[in-house]
Structures are given as structure tokens and as C-alpha cells.
C-alpha atoms as a PDB file:
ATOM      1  CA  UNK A   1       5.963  -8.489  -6.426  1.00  0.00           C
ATOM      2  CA  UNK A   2       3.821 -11.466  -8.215  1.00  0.00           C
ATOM      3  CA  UNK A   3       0.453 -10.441 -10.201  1.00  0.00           C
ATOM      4  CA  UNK A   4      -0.897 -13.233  -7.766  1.00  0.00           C
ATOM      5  CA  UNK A   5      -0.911 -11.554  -4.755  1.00  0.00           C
ATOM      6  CA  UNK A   6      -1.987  -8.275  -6.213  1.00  0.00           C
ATOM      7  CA  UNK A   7      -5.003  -9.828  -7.772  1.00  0.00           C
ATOM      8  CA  UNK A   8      -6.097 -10.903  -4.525  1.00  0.00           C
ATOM      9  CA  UNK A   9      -5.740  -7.582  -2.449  1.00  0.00           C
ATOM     10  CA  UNK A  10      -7.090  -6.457  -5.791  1.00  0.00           C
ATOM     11  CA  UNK A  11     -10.125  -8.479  -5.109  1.00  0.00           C
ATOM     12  CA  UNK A  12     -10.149  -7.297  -1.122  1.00  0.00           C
ATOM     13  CA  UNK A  13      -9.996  -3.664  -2.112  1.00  0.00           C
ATOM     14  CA  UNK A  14     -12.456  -3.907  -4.945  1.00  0.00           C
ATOM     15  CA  UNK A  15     -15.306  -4.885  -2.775  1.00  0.00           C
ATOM     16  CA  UNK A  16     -14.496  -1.916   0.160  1.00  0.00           C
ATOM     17  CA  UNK A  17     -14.535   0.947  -2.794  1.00  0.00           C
ATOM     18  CA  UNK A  18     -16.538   3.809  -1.511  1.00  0.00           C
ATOM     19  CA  UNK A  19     -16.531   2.802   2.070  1.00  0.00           C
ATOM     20  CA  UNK A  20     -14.507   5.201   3.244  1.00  0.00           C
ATOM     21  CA  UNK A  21     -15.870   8.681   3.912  1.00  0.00           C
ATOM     22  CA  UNK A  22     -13.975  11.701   2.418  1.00  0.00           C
ATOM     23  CA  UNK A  23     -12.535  13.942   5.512  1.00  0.00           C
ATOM     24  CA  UNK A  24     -11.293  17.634   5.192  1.00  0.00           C
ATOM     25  CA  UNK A  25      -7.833  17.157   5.622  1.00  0.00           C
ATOM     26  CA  UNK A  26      -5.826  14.472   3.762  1.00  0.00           C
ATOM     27  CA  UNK A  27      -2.222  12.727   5.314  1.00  0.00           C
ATOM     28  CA  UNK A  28      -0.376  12.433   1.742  1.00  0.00           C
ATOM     29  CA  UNK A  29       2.606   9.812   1.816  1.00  0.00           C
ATOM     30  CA  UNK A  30       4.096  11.369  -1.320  1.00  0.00           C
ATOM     31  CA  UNK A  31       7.655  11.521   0.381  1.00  0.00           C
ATOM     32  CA  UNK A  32       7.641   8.416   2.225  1.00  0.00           C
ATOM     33  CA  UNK A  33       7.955   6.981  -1.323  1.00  0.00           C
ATOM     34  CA  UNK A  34      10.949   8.536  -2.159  1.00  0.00           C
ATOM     35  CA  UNK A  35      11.707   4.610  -0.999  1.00  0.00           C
ATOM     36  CA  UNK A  36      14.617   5.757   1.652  1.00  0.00           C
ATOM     37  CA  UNK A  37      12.103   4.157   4.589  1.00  0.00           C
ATOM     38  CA  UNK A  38      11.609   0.631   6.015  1.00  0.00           C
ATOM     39  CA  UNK A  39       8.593  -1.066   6.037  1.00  0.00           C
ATOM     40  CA  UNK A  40       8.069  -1.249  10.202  1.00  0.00           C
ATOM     41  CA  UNK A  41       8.746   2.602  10.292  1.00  0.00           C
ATOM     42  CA  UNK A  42       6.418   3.525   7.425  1.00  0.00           C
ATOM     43  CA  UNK A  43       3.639   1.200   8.868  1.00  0.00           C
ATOM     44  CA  UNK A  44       4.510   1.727  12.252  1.00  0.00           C
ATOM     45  CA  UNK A  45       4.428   5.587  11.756  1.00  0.00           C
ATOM     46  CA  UNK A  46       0.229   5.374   9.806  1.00  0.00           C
ATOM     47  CA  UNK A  47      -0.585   2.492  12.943  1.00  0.00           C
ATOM     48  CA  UNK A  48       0.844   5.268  15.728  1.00  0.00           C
ATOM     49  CA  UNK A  49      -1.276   8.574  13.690  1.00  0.00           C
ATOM     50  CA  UNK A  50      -4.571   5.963  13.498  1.00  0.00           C
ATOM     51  CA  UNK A  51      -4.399   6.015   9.785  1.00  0.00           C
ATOM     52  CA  UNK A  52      -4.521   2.094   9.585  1.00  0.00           C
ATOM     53  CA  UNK A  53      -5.947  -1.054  10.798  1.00  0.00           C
ATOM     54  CA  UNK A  54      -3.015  -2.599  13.086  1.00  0.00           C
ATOM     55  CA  UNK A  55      -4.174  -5.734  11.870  1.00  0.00           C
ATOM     56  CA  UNK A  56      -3.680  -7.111   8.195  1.00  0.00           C
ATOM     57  CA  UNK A  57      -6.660  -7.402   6.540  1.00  0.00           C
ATOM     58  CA  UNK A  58      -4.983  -9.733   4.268  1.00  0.00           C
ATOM     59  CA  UNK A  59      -1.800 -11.561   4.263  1.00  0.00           C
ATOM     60  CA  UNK A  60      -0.256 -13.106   0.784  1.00  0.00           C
ATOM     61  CA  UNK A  61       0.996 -16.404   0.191  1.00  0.00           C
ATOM     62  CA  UNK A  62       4.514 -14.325   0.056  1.00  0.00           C
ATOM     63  CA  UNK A  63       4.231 -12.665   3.320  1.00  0.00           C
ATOM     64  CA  UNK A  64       3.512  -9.066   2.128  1.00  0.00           C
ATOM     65  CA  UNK A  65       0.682  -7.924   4.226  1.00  0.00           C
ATOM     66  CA  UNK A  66      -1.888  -5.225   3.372  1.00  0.00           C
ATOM     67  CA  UNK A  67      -3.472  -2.922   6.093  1.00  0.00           C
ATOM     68  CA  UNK A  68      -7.028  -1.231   5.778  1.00  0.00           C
ATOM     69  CA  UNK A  69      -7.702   2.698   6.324  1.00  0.00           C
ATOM     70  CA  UNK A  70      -8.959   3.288   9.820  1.00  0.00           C
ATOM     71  CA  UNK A  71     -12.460   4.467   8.820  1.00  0.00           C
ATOM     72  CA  UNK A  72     -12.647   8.196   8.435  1.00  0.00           C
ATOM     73  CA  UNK A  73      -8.903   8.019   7.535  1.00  0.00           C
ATOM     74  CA  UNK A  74      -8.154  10.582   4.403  1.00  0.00           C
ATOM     75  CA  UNK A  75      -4.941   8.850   2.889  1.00  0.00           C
ATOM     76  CA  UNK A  76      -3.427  10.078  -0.059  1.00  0.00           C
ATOM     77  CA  UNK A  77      -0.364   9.374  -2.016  1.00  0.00           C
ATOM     78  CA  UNK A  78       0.515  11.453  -5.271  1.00  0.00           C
ATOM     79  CA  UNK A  79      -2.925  12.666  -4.953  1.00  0.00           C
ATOM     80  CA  UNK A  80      -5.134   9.405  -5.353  1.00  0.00           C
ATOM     81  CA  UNK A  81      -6.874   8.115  -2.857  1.00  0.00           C
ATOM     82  CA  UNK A  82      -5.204   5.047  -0.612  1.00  0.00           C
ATOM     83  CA  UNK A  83      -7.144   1.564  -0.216  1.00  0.00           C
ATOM     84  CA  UNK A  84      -4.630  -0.400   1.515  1.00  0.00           C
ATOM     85  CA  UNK A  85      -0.807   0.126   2.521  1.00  0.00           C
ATOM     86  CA  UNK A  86       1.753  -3.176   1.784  1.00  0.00           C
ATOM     87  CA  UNK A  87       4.627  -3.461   3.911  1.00  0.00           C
ATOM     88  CA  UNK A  88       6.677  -6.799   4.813  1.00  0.00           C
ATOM     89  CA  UNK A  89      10.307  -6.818   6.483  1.00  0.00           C
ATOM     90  CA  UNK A  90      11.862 -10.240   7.138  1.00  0.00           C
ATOM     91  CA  UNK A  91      11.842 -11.063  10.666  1.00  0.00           C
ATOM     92  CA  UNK A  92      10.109  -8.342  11.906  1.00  0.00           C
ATOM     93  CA  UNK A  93       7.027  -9.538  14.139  1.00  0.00           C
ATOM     94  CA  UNK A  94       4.693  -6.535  12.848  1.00  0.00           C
ATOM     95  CA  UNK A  95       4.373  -8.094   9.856  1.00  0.00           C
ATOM     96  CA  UNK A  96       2.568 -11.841   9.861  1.00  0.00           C
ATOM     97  CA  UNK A  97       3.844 -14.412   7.965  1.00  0.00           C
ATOM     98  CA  UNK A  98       1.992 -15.888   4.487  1.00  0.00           C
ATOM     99  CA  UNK A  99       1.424 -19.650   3.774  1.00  0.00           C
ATOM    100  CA  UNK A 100       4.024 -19.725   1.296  1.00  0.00           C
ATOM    101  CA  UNK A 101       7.911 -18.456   0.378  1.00  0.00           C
ATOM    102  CA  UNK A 102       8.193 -15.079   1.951  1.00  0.00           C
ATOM    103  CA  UNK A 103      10.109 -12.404   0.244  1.00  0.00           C
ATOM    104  CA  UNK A 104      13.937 -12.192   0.646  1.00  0.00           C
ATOM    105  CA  UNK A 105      13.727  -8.309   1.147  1.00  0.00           C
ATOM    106  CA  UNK A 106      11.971  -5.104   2.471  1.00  0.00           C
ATOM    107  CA  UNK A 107       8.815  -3.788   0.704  1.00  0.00           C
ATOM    108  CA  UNK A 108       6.231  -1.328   1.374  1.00  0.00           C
ATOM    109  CA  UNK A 109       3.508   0.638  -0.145  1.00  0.00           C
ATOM    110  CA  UNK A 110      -0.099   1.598  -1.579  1.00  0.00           C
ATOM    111  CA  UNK A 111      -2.827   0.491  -3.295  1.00  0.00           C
ATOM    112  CA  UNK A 112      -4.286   3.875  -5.195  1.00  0.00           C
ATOM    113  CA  UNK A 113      -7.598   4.560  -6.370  1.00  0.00           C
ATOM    114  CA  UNK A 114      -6.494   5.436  -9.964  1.00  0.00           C
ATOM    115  CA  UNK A 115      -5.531   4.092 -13.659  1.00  0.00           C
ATOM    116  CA  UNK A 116      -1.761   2.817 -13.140  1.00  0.00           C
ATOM    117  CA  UNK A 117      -0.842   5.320 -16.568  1.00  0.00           C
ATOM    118  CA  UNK A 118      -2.037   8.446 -14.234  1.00  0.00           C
ATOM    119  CA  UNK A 119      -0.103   7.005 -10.964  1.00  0.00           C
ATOM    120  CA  UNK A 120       3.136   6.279 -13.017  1.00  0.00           C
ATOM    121  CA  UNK A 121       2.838   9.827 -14.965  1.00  0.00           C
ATOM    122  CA  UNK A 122       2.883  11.448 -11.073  1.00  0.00           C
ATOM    123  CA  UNK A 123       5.373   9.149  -9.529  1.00  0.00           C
ATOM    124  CA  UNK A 124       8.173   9.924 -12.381  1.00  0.00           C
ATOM    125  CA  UNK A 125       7.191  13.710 -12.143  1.00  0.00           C
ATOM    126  CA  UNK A 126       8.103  13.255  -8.192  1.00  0.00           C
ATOM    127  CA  UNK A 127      10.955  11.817  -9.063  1.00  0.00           C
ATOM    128  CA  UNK A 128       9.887   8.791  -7.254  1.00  0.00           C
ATOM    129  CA  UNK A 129      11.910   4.765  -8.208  1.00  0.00           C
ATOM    130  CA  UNK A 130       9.102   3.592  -6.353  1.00  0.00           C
ATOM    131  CA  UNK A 131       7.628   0.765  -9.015  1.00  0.00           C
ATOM    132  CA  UNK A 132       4.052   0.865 -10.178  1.00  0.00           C
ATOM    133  CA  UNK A 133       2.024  -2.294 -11.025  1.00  0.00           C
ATOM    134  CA  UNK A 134      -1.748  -2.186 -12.314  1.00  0.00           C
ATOM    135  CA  UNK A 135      -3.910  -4.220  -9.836  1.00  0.00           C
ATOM    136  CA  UNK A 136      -7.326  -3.787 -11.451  1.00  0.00           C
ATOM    137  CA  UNK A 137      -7.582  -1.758 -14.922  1.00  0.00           C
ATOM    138  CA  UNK A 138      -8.458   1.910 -14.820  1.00  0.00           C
ATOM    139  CA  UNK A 139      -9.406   0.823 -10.888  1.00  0.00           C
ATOM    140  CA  UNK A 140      -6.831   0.211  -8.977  1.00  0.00           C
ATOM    141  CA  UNK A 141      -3.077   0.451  -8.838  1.00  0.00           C
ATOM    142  CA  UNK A 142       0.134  -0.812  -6.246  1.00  0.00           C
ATOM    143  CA  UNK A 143       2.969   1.774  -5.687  1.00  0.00           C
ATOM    144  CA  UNK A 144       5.447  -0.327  -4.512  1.00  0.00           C
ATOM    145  CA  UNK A 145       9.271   0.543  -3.247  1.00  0.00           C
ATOM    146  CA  UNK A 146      11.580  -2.507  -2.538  1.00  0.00           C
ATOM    147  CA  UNK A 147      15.455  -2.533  -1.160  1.00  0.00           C
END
């Protein structure tokens, strides 16, 4: 995935930290990201349990599209804090379609409330291939598993 697109959910998700109220019990996605799932399930699955907006709140140039906690919503992953989830699958109507090239494959994930150096140390100790890219220093950071 292209530091372009990042930098804008980056932007998004910078500007909604601390809007979301911590609830007692937290839905971790640690083994959805053991990157054996497709995007429309794992979205489909946190739209069905009200975890997420069904609408994007943003939608990159390259068609990956990033959905917003449902408000109240205690999202976890490796034991950050979620922002957003990613997902895109080619021709697959859940997802909308970006202004520009659209990926050529499958991708989902999360945008975690931590350094990336913390998020990668936790994802390798799963035993996770999910990828890990630094969206805002010691902010923000994607977990990201293609196919």
C-alpha cells in the first residue's frame, strides 16, 4: 500500500483521536490477522456486530476504503486501540471505488493507536505476516494483510 493514501487516512484519523469513549469490554481482531480472511467477510463480519460505520469515511485514490468505529465501539487489535479498519476486494460492491488505479488484489486491516516499533514487536510475537506501515510517528500505525 502507497505512503499516499496512508497519509491521508493518517490525516482523517488524526483529527477523531480521543473521540471515542473507552467501553468495558473490548472485540480484539488479533486472529482475523492471521491474514487467512477476505476483506468483505472481515468487514462484513465488524458492519453485522455494529463495530463500524457501513459507510467509508474515506475512500483512496487506490480504492482501499477505511471505515470509522461505531461510537462506543471498543476495537482492539494486538492490544492497541483501532481508529479505522481498511478493506478493498476487486469487484465486490461493499467496497466503493477511488478516483484513481484500484488495487489488483485483496487487502484489509487497521489503523492502531500506537508507535509502528510496538505494533510490529506484537504482530511477529503473534506470529502474524500481516505487514506494518507507520502512518503518523509514535501516533499512528496500518496493520495491513494482502493476498
Amino acid at each position: 500500500m502507497a505512503s499516499g493514501p496512508l497519509k491521508a487516512v493518517a490525516a482523517l484519523l488524526a483529527s477523531s483521536v480521543g473521540l471515542y469513549p473507552v467501553t468495558s469490554h473490548a472485540y480484539a481482531l488479533d486472529a482475523q490477522f492471521d491474514c487467512q480472511a477476505h476483506p468483505h467477510e472481515f468487514i462484513g463480519q465488524l458492519i453485522d456486530d455494529k463495530y463500524i460505520e457501513a459507510n467509508p469515511m474515506r475512500i483512496d485514490t487506490n480504492s482501499v476504503n477505511a471505515f470509522r468505529p461505531v461510537r462506543g465501539s471498543d476495537i482492539t487489535a494486538f492490544g492497541f486501540r483501532v481508529y479505522a479498519v481498511l478493506g478493498y476486494e476487486p469487484d465486490d460492491e461493499m467496497f466503493k471505488k477511488g478516483r484513481g488505479q484500484a488495487l489488483a488484489g485483496p487487502l484489509y486491516g487497521a489503523v492502531l493507536s500506537a508507535p509502528s516499533e510496538s505494533v510490529e514487536k506484537r504482530v511477529r510475537a503473534a506470529g502474524s505476516t500481516a505487514t506494518v506501515h507507520m502512518v503518523i510517528p509514535l501516533l499512528l500505525t496500518a496493520v495491513v494483510c494482502t493476498r
